[in-house]
PDB file of N, CA and C in Angstrom:
ATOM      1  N   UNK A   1     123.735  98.039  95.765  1.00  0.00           N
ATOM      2  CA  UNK A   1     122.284  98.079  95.886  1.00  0.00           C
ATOM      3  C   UNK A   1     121.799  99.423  95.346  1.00  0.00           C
ATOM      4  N   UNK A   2     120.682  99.534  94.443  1.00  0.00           N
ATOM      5  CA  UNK A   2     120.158 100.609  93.673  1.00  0.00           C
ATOM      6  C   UNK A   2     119.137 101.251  94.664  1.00  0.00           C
ATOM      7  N   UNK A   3     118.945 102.537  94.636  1.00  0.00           N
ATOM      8  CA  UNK A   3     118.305 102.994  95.708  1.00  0.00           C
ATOM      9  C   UNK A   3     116.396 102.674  94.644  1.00  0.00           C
ATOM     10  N   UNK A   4     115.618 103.037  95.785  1.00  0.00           N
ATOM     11  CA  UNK A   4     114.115 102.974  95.380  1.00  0.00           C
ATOM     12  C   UNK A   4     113.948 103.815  94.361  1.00  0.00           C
ATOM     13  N   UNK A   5     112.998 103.571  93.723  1.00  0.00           N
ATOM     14  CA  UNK A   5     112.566 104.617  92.755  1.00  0.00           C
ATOM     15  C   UNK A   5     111.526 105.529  93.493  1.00  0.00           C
ATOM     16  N   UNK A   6     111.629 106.811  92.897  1.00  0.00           N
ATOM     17  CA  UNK A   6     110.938 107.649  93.405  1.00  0.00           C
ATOM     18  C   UNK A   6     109.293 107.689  92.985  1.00  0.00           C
ATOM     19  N   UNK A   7     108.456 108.151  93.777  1.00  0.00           N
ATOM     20  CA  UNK A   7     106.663 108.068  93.155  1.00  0.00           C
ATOM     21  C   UNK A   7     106.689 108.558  91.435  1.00  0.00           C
ATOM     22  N   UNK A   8     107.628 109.488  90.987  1.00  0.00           N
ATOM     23  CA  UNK A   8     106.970 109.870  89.589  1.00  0.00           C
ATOM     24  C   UNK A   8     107.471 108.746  88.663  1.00  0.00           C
ATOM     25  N   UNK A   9     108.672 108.317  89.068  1.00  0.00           N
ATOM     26  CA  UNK A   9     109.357 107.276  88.413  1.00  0.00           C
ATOM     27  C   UNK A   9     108.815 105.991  87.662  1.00  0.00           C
ATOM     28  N   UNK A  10     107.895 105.793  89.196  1.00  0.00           N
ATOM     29  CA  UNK A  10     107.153 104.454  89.258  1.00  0.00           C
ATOM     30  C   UNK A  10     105.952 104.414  88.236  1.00  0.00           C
ATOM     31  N   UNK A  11     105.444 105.856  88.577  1.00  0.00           N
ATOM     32  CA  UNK A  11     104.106 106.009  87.731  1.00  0.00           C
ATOM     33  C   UNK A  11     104.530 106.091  86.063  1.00  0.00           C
ATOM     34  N   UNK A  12     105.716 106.308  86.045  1.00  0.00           N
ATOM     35  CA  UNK A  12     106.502 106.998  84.533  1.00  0.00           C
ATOM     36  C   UNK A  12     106.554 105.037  83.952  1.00  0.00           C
ATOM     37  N   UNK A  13     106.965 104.707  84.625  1.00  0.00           N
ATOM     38  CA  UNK A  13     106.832 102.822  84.281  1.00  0.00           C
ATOM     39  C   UNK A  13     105.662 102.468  84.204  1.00  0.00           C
ATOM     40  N   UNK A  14     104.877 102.543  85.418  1.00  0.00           N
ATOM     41  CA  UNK A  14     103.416 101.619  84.868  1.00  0.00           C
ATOM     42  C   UNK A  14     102.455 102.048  84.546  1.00  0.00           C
ATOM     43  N   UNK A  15     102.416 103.288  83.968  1.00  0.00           N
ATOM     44  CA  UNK A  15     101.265 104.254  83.219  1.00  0.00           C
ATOM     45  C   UNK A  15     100.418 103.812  82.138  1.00  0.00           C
ATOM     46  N   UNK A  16     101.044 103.727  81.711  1.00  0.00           N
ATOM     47  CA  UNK A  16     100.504 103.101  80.117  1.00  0.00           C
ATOM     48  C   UNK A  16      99.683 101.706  80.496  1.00  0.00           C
ATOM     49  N   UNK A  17     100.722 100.426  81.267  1.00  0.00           N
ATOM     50  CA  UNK A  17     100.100  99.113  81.431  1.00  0.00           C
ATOM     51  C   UNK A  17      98.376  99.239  82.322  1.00  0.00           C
ATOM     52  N   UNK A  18      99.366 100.303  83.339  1.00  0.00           N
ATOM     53  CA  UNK A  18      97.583 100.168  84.796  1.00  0.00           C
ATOM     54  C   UNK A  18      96.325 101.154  83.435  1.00  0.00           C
ATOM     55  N   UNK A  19      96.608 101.946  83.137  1.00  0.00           N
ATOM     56  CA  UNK A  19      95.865 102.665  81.663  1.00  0.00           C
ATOM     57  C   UNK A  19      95.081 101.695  81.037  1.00  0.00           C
ATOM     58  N   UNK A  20      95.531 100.714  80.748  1.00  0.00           N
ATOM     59  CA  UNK A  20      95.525  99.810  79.255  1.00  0.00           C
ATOM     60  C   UNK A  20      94.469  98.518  80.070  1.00  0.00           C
ATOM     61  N   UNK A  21      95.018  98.148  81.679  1.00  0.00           N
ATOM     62  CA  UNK A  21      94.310  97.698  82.600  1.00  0.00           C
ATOM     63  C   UNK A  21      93.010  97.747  82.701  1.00  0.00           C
ATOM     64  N   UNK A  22      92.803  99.209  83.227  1.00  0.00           N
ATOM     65  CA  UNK A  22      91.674  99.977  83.832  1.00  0.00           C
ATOM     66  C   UNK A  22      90.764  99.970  82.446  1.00  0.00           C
ATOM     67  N   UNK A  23      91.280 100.495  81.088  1.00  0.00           N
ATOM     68  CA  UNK A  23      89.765 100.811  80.331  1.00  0.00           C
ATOM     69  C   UNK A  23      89.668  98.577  80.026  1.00  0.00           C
ATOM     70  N   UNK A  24      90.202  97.928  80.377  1.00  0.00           N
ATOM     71  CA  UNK A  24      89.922  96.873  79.905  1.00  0.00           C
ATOM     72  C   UNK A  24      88.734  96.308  80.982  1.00  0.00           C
ATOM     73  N   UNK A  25      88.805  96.901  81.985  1.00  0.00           N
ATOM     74  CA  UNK A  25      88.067  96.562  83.532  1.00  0.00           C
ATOM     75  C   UNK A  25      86.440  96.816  82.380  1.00  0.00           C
ATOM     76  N   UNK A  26      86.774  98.380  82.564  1.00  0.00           N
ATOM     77  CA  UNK A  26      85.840  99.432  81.931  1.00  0.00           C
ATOM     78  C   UNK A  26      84.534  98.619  81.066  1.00  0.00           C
ATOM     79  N   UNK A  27      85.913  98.449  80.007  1.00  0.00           N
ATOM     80  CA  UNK A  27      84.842  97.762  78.630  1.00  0.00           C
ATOM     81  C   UNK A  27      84.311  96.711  79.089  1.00  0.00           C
ATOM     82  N   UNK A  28      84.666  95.945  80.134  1.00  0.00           N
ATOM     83  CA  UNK A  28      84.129  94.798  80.402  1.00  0.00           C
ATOM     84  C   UNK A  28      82.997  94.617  81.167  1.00  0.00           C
ATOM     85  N   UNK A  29      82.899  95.610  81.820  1.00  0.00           N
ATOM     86  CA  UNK A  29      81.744  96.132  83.024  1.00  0.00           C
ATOM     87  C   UNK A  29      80.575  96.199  81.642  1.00  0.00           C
ATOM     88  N   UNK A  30      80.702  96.837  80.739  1.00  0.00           N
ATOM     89  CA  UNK A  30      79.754  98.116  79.792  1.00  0.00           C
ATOM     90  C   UNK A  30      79.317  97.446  78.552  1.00  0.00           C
ATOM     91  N   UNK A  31      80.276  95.683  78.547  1.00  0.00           N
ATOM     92  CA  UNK A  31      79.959  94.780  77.879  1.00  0.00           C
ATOM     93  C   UNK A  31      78.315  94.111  79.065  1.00  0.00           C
ATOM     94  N   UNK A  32      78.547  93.716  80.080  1.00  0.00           N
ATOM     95  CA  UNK A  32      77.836  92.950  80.899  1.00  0.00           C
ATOM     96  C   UNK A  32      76.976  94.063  80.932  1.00  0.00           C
ATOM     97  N   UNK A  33      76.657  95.530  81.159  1.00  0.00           N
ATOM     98  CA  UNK A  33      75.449  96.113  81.564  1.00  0.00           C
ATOM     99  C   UNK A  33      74.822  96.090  79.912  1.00  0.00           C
ATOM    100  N   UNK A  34      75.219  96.161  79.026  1.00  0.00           N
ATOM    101  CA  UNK A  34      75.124  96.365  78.102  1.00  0.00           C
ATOM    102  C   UNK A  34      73.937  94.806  77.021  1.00  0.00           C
ATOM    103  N   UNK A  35      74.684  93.858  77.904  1.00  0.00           N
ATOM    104  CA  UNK A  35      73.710  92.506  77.676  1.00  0.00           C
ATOM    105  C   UNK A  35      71.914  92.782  78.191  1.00  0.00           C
ATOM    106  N   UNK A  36      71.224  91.848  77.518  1.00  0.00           N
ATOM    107  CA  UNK A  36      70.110  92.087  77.502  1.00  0.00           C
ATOM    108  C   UNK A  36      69.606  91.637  78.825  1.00  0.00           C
ATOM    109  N   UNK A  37      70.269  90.702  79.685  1.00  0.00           N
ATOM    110  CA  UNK A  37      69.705  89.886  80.950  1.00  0.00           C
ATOM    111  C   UNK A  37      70.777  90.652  82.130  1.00  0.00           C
ATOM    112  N   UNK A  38      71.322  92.074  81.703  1.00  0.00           N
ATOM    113  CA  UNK A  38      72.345  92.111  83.508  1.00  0.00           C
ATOM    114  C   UNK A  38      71.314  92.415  84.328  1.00  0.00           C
ATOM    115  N   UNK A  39      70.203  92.667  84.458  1.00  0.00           N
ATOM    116  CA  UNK A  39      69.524  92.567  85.236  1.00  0.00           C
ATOM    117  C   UNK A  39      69.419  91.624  86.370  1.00  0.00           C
ATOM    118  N   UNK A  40      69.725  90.348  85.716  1.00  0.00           N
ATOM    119  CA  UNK A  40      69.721  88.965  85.973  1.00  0.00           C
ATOM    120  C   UNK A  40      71.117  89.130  86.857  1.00  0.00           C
ATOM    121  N   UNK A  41      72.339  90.018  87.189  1.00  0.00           N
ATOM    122  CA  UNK A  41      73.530  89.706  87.685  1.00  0.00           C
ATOM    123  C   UNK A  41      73.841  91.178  88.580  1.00  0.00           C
ATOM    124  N   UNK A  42      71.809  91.376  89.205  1.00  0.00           N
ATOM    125  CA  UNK A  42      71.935  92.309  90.563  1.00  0.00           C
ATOM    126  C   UNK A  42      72.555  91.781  91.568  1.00  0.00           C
ATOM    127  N   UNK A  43      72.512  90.682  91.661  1.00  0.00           N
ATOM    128  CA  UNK A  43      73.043  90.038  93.095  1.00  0.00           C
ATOM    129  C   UNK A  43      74.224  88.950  92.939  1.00  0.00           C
ATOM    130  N   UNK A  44      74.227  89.133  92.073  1.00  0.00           N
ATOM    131  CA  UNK A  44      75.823  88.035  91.720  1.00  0.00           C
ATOM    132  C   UNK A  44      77.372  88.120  92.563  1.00  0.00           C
ATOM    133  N   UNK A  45      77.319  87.421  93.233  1.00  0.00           N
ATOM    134  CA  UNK A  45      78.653  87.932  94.241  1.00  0.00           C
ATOM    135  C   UNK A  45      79.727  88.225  93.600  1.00  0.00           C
ATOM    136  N   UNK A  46      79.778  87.750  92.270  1.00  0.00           N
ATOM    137  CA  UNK A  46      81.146  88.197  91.664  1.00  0.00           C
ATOM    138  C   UNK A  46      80.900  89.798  91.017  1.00  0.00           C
ATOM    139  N   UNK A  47      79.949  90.183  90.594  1.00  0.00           N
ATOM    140  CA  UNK A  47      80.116  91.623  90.391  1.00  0.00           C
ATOM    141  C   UNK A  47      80.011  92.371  91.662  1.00  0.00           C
ATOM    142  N   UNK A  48      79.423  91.935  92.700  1.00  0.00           N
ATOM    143  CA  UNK A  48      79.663  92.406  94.083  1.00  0.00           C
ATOM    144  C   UNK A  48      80.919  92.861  94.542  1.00  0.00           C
ATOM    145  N   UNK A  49      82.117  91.233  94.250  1.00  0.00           N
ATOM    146  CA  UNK A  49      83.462  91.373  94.118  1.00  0.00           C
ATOM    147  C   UNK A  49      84.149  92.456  93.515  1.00  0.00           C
ATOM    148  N   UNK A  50      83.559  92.519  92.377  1.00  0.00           N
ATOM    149  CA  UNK A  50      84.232  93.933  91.102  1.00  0.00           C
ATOM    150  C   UNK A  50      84.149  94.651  91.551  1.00  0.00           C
ATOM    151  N   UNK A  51      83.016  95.217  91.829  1.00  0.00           N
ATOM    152  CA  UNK A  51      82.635  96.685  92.918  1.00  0.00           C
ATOM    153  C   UNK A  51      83.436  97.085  93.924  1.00  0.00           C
ATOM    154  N   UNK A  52      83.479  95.835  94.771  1.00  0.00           N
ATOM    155  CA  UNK A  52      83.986  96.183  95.929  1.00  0.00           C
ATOM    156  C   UNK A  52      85.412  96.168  95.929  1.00  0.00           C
ATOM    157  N   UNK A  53      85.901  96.083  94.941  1.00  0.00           N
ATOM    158  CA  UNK A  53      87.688  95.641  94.867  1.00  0.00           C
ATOM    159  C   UNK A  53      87.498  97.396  93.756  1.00  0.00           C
ATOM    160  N   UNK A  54      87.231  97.655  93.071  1.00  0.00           N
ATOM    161  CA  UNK A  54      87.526  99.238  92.287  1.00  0.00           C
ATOM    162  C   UNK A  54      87.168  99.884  93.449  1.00  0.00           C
ATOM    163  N   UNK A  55      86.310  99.687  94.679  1.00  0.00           N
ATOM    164  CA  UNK A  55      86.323 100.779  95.247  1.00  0.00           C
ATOM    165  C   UNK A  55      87.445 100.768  96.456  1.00  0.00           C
ATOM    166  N   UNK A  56      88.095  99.635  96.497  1.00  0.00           N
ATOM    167  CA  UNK A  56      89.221  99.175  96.971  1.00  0.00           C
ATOM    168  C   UNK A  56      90.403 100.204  96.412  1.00  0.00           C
ATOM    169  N   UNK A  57      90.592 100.127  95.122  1.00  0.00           N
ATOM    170  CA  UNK A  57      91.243 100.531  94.497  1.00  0.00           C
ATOM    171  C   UNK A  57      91.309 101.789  94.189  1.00  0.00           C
ATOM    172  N   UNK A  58      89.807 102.887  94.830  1.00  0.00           N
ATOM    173  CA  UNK A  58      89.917 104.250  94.728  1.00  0.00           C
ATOM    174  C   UNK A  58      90.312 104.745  95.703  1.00  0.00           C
ATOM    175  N   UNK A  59      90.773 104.034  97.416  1.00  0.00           N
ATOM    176  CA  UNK A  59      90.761 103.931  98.187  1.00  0.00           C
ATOM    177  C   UNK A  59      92.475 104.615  98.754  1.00  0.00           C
ATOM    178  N   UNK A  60      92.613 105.122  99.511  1.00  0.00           N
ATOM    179  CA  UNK A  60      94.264 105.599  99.901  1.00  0.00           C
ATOM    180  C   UNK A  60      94.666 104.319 100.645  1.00  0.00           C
ATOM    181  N   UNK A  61      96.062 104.227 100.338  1.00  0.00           N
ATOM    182  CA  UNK A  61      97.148 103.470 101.402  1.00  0.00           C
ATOM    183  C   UNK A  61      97.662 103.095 100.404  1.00  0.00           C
ATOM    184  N   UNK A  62      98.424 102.001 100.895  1.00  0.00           N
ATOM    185  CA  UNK A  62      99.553 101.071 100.387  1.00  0.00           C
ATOM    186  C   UNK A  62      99.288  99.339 100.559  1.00  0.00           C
ATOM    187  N   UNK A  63      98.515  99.390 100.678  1.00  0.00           N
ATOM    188  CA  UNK A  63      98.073  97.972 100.776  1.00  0.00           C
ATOM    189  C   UNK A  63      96.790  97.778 100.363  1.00  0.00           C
ATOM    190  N   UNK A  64      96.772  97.962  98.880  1.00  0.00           N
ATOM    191  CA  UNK A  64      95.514  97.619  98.109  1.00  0.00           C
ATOM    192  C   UNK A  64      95.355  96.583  97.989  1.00  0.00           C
ATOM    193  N   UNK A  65      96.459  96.224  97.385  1.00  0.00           N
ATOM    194  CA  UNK A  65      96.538  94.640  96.452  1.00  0.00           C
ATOM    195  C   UNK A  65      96.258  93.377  97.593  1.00  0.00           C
ATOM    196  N   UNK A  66      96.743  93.742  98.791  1.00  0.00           N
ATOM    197  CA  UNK A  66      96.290  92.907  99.905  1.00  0.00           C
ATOM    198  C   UNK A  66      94.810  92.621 100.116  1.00  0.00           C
ATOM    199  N   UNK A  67      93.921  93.903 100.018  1.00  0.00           N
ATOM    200  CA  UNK A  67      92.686  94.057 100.785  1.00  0.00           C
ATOM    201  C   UNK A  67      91.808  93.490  98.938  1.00  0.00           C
ATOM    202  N   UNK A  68      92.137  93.852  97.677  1.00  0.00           N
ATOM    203  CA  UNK A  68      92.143  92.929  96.582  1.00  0.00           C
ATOM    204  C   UNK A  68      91.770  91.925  97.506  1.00  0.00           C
ATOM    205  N   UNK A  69      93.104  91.016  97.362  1.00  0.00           N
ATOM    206  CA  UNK A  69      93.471  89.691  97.123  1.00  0.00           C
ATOM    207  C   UNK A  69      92.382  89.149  97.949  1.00  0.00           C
ATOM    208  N   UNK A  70      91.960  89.600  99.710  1.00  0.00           N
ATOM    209  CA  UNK A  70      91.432  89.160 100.153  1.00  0.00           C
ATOM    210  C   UNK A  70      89.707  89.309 100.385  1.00  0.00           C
ATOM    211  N   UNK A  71      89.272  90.122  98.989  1.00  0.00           N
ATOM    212  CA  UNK A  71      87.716  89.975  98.586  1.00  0.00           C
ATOM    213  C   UNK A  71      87.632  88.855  97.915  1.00  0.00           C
ATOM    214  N   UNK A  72      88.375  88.233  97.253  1.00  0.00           N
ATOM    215  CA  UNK A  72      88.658  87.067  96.370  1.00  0.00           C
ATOM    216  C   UNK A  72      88.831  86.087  96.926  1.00  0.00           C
ATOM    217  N   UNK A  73      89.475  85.874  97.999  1.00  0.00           N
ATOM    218  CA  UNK A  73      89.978  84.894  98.914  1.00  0.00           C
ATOM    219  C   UNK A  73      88.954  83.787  99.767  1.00  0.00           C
ATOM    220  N   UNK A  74      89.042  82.911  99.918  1.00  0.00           N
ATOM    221  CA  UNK A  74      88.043  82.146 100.700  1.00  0.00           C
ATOM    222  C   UNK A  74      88.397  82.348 102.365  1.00  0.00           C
ATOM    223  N   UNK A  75      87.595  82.455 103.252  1.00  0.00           N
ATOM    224  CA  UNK A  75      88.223  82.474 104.713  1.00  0.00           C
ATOM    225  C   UNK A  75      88.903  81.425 105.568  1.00  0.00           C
ATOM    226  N   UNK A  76      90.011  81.874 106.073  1.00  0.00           N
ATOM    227  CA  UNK A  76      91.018  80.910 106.940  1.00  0.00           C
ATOM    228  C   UNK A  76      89.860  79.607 107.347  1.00  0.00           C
ATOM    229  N   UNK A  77      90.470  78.512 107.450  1.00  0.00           N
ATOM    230  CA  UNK A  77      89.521  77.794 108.222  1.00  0.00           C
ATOM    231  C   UNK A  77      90.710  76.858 108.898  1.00  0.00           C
ATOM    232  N   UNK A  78      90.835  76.903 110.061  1.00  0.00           N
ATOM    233  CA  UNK A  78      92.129  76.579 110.855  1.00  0.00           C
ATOM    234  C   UNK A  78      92.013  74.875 111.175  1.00  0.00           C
ATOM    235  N   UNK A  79      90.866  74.364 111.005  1.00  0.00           N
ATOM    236  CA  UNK A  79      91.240  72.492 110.828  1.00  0.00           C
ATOM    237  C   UNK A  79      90.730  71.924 109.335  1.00  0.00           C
ATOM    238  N   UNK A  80      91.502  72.874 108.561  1.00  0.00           N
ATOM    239  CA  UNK A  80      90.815  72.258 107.054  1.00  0.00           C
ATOM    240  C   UNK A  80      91.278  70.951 106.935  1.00  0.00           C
ATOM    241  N   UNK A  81      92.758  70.592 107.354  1.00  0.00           N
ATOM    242  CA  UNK A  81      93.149  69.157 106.735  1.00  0.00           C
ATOM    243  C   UNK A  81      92.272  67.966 107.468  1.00  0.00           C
ATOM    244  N   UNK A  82      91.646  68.535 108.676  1.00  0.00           N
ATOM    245  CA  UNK A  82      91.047  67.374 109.764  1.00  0.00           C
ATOM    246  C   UNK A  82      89.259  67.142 109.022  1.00  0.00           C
ATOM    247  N   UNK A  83      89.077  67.626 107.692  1.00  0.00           N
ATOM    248  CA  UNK A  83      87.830  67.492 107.549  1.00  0.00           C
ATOM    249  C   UNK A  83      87.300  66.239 106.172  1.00  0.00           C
TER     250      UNK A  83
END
C-alpha cells in the first residue's frame, strides 16, 4: 500500500486541470453578464446556484464537493416511491 500524497503533491497534479476549470467557470459567467438581457437572469436559481457553490468553494474544509453536490441536489423526500 502507497502512502498518501502529501498537500504540495496533490496541488503539483491538479494545478493546471482546477486552473483550466476555474477561468472556464470565469469566461462563462462574463459570457452571460456580457449578453444584452442578463438582466433578465437576476433571479434565476441557477445563477443563484453558481454563486452559491464558488462561494462554497472559497470556503475552508474538506468537504466542499459535498456541500457542491448538495446546492444542486433536490431534497430527501422519504415516501417518494408511495407517490
Amino acid at each position: 500500500m502507497s502512502a498518501p500524497l502529501t498537500a504540495p503533491a496533490v496541488l503539483d497534479r491538479v494545478y493546471l486541470e482546477v486552473r483550466a476549470k476555474l477561468l472556464e467557470v470565469a469566461a462563462s459567467l462574463d459570457r452571460i453578464d456580457r449578453s444584452d438581457d442578463a438582466e433578465t437572469l437576476r433571479r434565476d436559481d441557477r445563477l443563484r446556484q453558481i454563486r452559491e457553490t464558488i462561494a462554497i468553494l472559497n470556503s475552508p474544509g474538506s468537504d466542499r464537493a459535498e456541500r457542491v453536490q448538495m446546492v444542486f441536489s433536490d431534497p430527501y423526500v422519504s415516501q417518494w416511491m408511495k407517490k
